[in-house]
N, C-alpha and C. Protein backbone atom coordinates (compact mmCIF):
# COMPACT_ATOMS: atom_id res chain seq x y z
N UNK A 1 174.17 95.73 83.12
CA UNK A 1 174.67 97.09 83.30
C UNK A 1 173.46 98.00 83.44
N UNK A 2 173.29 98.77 84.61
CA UNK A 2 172.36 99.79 84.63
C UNK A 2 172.92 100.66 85.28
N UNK A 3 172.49 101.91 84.40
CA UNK A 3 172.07 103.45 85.02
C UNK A 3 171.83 103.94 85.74
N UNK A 4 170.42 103.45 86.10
CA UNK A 4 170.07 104.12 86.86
C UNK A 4 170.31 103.75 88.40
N UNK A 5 171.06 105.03 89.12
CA UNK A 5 171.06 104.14 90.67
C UNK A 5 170.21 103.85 91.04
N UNK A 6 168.58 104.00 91.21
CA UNK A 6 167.75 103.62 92.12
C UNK A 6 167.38 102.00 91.26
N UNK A 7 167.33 101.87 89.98
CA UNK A 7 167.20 100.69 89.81
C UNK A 7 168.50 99.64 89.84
N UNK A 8 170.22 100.31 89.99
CA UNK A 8 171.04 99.46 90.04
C UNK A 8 170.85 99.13 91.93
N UNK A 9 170.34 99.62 92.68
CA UNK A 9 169.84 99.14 94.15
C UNK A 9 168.96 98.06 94.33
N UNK A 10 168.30 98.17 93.24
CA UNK A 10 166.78 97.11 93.49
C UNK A 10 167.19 96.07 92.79
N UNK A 11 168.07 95.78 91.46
CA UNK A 11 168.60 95.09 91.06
C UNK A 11 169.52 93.90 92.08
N UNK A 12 170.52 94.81 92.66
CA UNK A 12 171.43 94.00 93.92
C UNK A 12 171.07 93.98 94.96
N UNK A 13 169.70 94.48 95.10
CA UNK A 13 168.82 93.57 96.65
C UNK A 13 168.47 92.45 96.17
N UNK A 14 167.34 92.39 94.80
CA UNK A 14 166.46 91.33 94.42
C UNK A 14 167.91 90.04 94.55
N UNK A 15 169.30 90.24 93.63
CA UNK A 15 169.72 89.15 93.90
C UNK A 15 170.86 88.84 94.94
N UNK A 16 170.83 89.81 96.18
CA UNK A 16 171.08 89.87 97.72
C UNK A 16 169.97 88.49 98.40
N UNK A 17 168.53 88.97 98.03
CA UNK A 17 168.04 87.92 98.41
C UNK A 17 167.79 87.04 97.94
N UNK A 18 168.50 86.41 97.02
CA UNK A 18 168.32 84.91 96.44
C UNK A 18 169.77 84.53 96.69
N UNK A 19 170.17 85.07 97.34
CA UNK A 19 171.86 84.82 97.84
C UNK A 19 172.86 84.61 96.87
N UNK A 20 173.09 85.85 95.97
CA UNK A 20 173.88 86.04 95.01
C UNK A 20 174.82 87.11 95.36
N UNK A 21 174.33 88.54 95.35
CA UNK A 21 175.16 89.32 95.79
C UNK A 21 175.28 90.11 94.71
N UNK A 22 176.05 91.04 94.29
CA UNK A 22 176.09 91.36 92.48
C UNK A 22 176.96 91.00 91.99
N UNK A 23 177.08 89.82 91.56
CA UNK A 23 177.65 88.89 90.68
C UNK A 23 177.45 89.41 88.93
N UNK A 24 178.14 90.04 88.67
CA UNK A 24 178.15 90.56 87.37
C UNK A 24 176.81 91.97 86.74
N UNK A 25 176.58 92.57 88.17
CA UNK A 25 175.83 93.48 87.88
C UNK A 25 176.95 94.81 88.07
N UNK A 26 176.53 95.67 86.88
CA UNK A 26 177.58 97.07 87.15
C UNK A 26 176.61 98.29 86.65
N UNK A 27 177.11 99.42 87.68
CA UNK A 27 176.13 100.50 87.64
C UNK A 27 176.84 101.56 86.62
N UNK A 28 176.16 102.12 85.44
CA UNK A 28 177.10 102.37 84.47
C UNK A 28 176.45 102.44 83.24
N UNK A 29 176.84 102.80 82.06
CA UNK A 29 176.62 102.99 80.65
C UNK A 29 177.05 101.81 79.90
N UNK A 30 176.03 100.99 79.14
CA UNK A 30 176.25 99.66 78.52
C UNK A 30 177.21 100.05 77.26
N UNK A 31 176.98 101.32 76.89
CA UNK A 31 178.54 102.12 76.01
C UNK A 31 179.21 102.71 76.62
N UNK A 32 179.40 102.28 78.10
CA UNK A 32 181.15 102.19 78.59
C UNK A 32 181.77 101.40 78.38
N UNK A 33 182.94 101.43 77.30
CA UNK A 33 183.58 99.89 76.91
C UNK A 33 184.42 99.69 78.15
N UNK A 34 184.75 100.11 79.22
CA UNK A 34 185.41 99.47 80.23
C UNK A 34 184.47 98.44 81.26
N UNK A 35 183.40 99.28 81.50
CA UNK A 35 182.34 98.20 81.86
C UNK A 35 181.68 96.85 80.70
N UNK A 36 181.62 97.40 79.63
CA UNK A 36 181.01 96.36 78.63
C UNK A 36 182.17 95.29 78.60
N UNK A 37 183.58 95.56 78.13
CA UNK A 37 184.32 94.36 78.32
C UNK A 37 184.68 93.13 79.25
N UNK A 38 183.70 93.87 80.36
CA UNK A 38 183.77 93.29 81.62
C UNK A 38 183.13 91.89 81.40
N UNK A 39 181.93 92.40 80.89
CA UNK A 39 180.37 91.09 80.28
C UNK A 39 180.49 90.83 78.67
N UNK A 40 181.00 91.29 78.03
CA UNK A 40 181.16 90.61 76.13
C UNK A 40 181.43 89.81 76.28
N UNK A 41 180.57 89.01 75.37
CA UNK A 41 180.84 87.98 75.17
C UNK A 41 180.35 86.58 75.97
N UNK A 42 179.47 86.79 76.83
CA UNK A 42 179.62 85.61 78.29
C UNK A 42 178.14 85.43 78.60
N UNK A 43 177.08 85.60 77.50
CA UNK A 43 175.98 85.42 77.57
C UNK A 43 175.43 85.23 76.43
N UNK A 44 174.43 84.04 76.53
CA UNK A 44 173.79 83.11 75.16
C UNK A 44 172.47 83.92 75.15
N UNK A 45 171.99 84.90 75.93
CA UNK A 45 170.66 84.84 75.15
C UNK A 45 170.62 86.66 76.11
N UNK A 46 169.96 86.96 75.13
CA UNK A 46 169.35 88.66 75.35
C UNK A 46 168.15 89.18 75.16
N UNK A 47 167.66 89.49 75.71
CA UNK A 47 166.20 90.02 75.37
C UNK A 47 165.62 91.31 76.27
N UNK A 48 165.33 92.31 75.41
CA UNK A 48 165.48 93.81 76.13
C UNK A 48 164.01 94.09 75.30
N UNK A 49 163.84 95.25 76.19
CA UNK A 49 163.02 96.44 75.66
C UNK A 49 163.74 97.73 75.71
N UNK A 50 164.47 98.29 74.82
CA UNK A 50 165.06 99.51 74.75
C UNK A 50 164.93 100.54 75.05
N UNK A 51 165.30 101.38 75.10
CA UNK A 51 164.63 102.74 75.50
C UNK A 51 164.08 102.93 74.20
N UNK A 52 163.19 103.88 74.31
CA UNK A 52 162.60 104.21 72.78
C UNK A 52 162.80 105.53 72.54
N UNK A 53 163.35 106.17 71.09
CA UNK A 53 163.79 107.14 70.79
C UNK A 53 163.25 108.44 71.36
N UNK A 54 164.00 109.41 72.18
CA UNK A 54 163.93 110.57 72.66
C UNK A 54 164.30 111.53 71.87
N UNK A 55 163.58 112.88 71.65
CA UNK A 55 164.47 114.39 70.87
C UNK A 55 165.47 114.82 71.74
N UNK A 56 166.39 115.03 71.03
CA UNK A 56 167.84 115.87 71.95
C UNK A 56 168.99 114.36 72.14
N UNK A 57 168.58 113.18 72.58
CA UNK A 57 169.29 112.52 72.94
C UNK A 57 170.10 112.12 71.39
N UNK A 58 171.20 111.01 71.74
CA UNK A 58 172.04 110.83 70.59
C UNK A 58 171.96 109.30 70.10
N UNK A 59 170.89 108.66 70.79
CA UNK A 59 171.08 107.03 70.85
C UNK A 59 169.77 106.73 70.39
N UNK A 60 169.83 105.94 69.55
CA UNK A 60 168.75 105.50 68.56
C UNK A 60 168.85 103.82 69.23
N UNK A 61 166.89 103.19 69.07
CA UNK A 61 167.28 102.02 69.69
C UNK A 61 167.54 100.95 69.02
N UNK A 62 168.24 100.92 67.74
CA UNK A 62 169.28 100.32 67.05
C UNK A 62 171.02 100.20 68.24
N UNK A 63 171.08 101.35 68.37
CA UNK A 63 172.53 101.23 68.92
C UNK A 63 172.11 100.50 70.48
N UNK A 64 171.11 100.61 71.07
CA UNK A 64 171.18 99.33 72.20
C UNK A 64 170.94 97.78 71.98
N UNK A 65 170.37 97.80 70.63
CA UNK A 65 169.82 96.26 69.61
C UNK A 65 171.48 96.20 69.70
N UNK A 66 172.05 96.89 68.72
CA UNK A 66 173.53 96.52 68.14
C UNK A 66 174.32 96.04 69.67
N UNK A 67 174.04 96.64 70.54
CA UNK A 67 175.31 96.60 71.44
C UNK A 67 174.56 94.94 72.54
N UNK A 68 173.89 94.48 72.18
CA UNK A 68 172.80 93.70 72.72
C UNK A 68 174.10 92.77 72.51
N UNK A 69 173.42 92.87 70.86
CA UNK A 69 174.20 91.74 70.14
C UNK A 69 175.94 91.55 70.31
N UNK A 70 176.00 92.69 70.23
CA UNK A 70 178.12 92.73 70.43
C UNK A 70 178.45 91.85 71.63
N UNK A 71 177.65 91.69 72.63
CA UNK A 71 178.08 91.81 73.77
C UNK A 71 177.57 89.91 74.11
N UNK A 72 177.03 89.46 72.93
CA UNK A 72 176.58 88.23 73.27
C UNK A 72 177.63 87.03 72.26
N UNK A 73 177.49 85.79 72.60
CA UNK A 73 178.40 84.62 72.11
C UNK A 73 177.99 84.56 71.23
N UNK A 74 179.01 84.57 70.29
CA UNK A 74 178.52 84.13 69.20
C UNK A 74 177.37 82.92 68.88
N UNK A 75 176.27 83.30 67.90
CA UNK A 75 175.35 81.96 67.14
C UNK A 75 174.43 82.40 68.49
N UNK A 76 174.48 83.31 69.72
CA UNK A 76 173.44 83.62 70.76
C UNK A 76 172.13 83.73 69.70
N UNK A 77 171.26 83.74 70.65
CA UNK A 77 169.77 84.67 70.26
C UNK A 77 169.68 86.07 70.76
N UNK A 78 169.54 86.71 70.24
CA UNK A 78 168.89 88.03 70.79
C UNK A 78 167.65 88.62 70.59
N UNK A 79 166.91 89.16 71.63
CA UNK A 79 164.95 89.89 70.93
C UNK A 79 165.42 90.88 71.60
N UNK A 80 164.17 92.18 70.77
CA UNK A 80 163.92 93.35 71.13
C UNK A 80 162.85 93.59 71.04
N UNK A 81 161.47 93.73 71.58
CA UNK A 81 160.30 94.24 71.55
C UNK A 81 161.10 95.97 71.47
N UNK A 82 160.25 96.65 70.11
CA UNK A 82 160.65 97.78 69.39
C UNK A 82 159.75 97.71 68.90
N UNK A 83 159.45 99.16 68.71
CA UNK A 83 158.26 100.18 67.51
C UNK A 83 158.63 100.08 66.14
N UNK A 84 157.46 99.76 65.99
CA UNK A 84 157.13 99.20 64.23
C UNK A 84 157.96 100.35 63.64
N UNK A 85 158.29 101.28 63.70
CA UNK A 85 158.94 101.84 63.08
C UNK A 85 159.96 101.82 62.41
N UNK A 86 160.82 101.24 63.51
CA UNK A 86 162.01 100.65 63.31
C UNK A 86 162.05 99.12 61.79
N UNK A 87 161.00 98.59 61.92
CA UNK A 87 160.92 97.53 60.98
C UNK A 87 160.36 98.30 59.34
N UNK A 88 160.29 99.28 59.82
CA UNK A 88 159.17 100.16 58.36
C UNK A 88 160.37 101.04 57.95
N UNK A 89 161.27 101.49 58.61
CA UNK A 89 162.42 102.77 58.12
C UNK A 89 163.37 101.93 57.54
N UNK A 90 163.18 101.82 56.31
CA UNK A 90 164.19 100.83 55.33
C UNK A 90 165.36 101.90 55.24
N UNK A 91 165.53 103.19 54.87
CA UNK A 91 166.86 103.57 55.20
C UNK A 91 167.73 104.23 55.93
N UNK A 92 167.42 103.73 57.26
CA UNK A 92 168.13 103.92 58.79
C UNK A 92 169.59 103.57 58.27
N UNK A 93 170.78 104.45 58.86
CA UNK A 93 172.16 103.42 58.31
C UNK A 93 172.30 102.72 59.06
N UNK A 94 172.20 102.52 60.23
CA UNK A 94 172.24 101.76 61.36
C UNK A 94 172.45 99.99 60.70
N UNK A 95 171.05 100.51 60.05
CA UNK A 95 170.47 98.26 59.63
C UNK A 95 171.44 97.73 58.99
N UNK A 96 172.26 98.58 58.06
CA UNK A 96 173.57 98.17 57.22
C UNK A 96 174.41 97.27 58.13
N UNK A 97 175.03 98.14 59.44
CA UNK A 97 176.02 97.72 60.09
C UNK A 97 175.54 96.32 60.71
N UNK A 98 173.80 96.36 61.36
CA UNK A 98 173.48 95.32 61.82
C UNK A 98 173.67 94.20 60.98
N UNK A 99 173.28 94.36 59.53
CA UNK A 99 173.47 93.21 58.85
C UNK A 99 174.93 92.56 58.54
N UNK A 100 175.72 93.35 58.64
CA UNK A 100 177.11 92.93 58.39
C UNK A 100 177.76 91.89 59.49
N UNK A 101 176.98 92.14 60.53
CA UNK A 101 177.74 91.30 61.74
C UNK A 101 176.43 90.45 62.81
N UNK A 102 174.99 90.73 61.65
CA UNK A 102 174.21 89.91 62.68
C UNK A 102 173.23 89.43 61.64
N UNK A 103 172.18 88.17 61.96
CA UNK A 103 171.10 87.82 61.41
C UNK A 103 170.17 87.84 61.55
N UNK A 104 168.88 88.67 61.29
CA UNK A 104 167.43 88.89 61.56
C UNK A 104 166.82 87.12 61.27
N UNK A 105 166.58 86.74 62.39
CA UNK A 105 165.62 85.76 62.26
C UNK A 105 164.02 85.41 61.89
N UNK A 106 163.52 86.27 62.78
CA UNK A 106 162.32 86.39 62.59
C UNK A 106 162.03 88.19 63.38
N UNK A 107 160.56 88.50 63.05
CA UNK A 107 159.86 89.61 63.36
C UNK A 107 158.43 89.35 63.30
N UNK A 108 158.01 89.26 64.52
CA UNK A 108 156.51 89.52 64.74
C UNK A 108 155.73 90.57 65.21
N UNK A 109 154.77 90.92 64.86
CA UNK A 109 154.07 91.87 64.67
C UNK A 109 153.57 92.04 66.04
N UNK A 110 153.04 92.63 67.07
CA UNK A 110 152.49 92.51 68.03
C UNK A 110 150.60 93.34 67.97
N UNK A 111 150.32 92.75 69.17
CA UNK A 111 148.99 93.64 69.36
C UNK A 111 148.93 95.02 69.44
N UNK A 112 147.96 95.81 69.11
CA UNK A 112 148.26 97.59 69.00
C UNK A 112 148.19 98.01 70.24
N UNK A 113 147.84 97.36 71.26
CA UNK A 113 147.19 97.71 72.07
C UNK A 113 148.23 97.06 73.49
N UNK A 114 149.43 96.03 72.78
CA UNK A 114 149.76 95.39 74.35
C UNK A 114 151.04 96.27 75.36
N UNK A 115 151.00 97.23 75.21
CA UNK A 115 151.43 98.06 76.29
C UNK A 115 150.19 99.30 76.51
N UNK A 116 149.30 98.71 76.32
CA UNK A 116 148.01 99.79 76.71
C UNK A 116 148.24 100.36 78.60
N UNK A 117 147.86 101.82 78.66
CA UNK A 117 147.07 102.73 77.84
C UNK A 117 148.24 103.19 76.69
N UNK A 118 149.71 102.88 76.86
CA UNK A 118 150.58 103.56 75.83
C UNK A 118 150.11 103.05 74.32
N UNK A 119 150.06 103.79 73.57
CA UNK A 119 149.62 103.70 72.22
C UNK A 119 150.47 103.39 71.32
N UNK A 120 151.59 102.79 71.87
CA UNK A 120 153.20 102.42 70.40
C UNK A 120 152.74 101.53 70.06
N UNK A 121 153.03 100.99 68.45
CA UNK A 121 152.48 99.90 67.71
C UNK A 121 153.85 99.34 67.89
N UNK A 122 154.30 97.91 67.88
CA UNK A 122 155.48 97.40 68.54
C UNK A 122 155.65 95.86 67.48
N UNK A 123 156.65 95.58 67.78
CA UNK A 123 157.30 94.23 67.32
C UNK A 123 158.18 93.52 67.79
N UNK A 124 158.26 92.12 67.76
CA UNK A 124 159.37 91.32 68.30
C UNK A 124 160.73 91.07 67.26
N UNK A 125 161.70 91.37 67.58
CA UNK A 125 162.89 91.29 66.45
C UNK A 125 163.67 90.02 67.19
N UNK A 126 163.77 88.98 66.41
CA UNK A 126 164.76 87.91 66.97
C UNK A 126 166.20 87.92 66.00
N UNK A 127 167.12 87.71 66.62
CA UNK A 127 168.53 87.81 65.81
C UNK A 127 169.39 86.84 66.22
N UNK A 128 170.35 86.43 65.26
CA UNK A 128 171.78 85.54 66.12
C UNK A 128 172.82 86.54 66.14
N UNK A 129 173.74 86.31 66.53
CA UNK A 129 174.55 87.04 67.21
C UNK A 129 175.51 86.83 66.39
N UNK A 130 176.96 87.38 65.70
CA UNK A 130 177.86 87.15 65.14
C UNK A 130 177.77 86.50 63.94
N UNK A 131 176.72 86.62 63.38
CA UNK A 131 176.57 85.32 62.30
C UNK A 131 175.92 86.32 61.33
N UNK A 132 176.35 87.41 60.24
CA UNK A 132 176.23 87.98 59.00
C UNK A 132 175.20 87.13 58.39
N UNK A 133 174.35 88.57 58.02
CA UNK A 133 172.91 88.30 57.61
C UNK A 133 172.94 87.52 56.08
N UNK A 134 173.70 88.33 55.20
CA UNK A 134 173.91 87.18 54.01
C UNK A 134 175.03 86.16 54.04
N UNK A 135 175.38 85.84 55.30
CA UNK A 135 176.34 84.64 55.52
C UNK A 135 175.76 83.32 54.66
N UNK A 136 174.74 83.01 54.43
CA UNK A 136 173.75 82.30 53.98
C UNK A 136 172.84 83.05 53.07
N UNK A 137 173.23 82.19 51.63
CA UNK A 137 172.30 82.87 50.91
C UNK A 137 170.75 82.29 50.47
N UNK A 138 170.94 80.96 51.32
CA UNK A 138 169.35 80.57 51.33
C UNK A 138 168.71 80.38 52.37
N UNK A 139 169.19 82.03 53.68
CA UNK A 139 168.74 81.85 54.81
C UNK A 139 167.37 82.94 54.45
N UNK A 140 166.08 82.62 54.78
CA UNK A 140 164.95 83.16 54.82
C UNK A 140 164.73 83.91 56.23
N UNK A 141 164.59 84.90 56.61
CA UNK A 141 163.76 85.40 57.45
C UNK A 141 162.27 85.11 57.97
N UNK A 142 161.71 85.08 59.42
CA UNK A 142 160.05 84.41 59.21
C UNK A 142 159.88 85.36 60.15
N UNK A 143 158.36 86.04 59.19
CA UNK A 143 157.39 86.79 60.06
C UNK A 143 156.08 86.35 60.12
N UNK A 144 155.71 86.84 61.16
CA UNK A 144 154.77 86.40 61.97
C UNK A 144 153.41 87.74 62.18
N UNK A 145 152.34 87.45 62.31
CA UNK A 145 151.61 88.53 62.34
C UNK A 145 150.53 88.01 63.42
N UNK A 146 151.38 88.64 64.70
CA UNK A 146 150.91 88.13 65.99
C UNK A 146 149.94 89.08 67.19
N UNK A 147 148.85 89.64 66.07
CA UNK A 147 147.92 90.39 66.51
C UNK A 147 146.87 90.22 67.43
N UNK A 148 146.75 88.43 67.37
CA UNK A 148 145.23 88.32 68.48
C UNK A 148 145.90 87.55 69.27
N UNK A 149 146.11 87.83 71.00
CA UNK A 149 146.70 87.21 71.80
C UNK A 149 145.98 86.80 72.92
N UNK A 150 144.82 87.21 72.31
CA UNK A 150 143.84 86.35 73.43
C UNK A 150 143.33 87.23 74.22
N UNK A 151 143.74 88.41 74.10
CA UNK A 151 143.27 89.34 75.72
C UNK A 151 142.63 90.07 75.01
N UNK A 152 141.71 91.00 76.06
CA UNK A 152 140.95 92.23 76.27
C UNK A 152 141.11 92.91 76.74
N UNK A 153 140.69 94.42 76.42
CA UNK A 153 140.86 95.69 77.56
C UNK A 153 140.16 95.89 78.60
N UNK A 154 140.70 96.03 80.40
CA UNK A 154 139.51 96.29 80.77
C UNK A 154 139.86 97.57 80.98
N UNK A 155 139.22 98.49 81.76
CA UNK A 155 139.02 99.64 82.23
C UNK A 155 139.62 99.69 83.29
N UNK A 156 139.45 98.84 84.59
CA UNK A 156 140.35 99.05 85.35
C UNK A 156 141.18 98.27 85.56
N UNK A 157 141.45 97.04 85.00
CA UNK A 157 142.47 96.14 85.05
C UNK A 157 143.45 95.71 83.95
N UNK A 158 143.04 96.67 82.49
CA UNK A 158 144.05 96.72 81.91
C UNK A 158 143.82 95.82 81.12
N UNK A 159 144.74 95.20 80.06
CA UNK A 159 144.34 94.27 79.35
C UNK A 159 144.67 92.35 80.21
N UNK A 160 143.47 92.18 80.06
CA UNK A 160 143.15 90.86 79.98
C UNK A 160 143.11 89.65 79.66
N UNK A 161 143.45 88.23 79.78
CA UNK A 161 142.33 87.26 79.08
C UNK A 161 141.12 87.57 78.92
N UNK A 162 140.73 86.90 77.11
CA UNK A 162 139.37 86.83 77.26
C UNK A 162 138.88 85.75 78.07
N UNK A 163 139.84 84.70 78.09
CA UNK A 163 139.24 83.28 79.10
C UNK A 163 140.00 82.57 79.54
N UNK A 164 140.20 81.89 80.24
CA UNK A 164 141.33 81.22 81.28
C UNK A 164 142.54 80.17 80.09
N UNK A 165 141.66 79.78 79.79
CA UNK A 165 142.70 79.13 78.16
C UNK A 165 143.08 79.94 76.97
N UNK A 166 142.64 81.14 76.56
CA UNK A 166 143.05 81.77 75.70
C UNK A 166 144.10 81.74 74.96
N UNK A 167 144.53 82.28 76.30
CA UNK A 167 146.17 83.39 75.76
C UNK A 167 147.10 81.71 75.88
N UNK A 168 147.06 80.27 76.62
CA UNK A 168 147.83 79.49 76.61
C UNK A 168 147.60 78.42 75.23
N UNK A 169 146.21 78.72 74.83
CA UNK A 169 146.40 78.18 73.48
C UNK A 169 147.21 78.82 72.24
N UNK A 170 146.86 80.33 72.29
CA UNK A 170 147.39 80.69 71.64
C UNK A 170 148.78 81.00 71.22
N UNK A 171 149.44 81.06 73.16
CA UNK A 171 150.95 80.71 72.97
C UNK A 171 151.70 79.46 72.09
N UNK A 172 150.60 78.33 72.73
CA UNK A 172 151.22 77.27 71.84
C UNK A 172 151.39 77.14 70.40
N UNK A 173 150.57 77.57 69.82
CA UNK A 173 150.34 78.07 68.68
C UNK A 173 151.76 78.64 67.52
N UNK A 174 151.64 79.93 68.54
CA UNK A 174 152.69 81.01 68.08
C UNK A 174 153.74 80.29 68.07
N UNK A 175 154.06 79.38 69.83
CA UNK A 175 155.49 78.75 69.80
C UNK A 175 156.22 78.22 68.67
N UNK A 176 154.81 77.16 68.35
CA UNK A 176 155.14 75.83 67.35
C UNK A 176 155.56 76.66 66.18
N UNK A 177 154.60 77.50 65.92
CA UNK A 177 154.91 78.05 64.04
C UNK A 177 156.11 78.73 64.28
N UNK A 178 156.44 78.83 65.25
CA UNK A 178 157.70 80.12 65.12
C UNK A 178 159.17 78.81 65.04
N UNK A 179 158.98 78.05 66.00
CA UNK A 179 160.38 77.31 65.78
C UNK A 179 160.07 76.51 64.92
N UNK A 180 159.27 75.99 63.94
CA UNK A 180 158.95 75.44 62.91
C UNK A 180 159.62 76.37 61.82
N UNK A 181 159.19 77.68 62.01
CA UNK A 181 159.34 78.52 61.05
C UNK A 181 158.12 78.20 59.54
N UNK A 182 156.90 78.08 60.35
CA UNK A 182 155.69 77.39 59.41
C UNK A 182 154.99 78.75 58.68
N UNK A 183 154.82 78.52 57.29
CA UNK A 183 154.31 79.47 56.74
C UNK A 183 153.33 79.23 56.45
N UNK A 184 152.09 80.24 57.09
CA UNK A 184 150.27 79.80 57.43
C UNK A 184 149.61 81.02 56.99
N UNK A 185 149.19 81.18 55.67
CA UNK A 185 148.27 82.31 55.42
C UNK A 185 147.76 82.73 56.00
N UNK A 186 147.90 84.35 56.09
CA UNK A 186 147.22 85.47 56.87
C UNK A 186 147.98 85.60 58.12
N UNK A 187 148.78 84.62 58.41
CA UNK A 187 149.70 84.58 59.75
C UNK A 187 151.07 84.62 59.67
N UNK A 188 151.76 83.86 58.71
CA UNK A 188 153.54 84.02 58.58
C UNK A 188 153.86 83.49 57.57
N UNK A 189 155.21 83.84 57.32
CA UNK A 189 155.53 84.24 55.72
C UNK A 189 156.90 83.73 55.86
N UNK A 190 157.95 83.41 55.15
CA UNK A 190 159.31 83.42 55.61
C UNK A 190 159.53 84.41 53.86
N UNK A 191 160.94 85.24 54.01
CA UNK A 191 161.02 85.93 52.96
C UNK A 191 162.79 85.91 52.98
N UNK A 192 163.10 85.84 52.15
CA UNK A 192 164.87 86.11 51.66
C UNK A 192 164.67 87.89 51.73
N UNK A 193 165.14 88.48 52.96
CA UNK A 193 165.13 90.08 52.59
C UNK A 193 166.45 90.55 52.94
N UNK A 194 166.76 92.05 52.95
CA UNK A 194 167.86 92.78 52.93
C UNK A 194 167.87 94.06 53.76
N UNK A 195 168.69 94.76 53.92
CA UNK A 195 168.80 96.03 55.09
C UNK A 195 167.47 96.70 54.49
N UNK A 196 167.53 96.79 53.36
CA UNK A 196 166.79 98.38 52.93
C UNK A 196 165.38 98.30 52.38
N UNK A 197 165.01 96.58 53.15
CA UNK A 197 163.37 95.92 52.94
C UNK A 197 162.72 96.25 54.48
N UNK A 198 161.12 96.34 54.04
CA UNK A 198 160.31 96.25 55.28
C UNK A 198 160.57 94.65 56.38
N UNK A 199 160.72 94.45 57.12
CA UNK A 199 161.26 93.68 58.41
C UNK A 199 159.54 93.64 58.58
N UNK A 200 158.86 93.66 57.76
CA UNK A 200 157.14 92.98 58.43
C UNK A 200 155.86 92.11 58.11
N UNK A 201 155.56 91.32 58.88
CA UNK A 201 154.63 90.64 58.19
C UNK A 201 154.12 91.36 56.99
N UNK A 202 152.85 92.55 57.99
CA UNK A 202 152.15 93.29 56.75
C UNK A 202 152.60 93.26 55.27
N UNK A 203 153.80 93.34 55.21
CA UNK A 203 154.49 94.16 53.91
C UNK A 203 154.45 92.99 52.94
N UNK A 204 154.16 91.74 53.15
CA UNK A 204 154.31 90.37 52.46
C UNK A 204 153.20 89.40 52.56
């Protein structure tokens, strides 16, 4: 579901030319429940970057996390690359509702710098979908403190590899400990937490 017309155009060219057509693309408000009922439910995996909170507007990027999740199969995955903020504001009411009908899996910390020149300090939020956060009371949460990713800043090309293997060692890395869910000093932690706890490595 997108908004914006000039990107709901570029959307149904890109898959015009892979010979699709718009097959489940709609131009529109993802909180239009006439359009949203269209797609609830009919997708295993989500992964967005939200809008990030505006003054004047009414939508916090909790309510596009939440509606991520509504809209996915149950036991799905869902991520949100989101501002640390969001993991640090223990009493948002928002996190309540999330927890009642979803499960924080993991949260990793990101580089300060990886949407450079923008200056937001950011995080990865992974969740399941339909599956209540204390559904399980010996389900742990795992964070991750995923600060060195291998790159550099340049000046005119932005951030970088430092070297042609870097950033693919270090993916592997991240991969393994993350679906392991491996807890490695100075790097990740798994913690039993709650709505109205910090969601961050740092904090543990």
């Amino acid at each position: 579901i997108e908004q914006e017309p000039q990107m709901f155009a570029l959307a149904v060219s890109n898959m015009i030319l892979r010979g699709d057509g718009k097959t489940n693309l709609y131009q529109g408000s993802c909180f239009d429940d006439f359009i949203f009922d269209k797609i609830g439910g009919r997708a295993n995996v989500g992964f967005m970057n939200p809008p990030y909170s505006q003054k004047g507007d009414n939508l916090h990027e909790w309510d596009f996390i939440i509606r991520m999740l509504d809209g996915l199969s149950k036991n799905a995955i869902g991520m949100a690359i989101v501002p640390m903020s969001l993991a640090i504001d223990t009493q948002h009411s928002l996190r309540e509702k999330l927890f009642k009908e979803h499960r924080l899996e993991a949260v990793m910390s990101m580089p300060e710098e990886v949407f450079y020149p923008s200056t937001s300090v950011t995080c990865i939020m992974v969740f399941t979908a339909h599956t209540p956060h204390d559904n399980d009371e010996h389900h742990h949460s795992w964070f991750g403190y995923w600060k060195d990713d291998g790159f550099r800043k340049d000046k005119v090309l932005g951030r970088i590899p430092k070297s042609d293997d870097a950033w693919n060692n270090i993916k592997k890395e991240w991969l393994v400990a993350f679906s392991n869910k491996e807890e490695i000093p100075g790097f990740s932690v798994r913690k039993k937490i709650v709505e109205t706890d910090e969601w961050t490595a740092e904090a543990y």
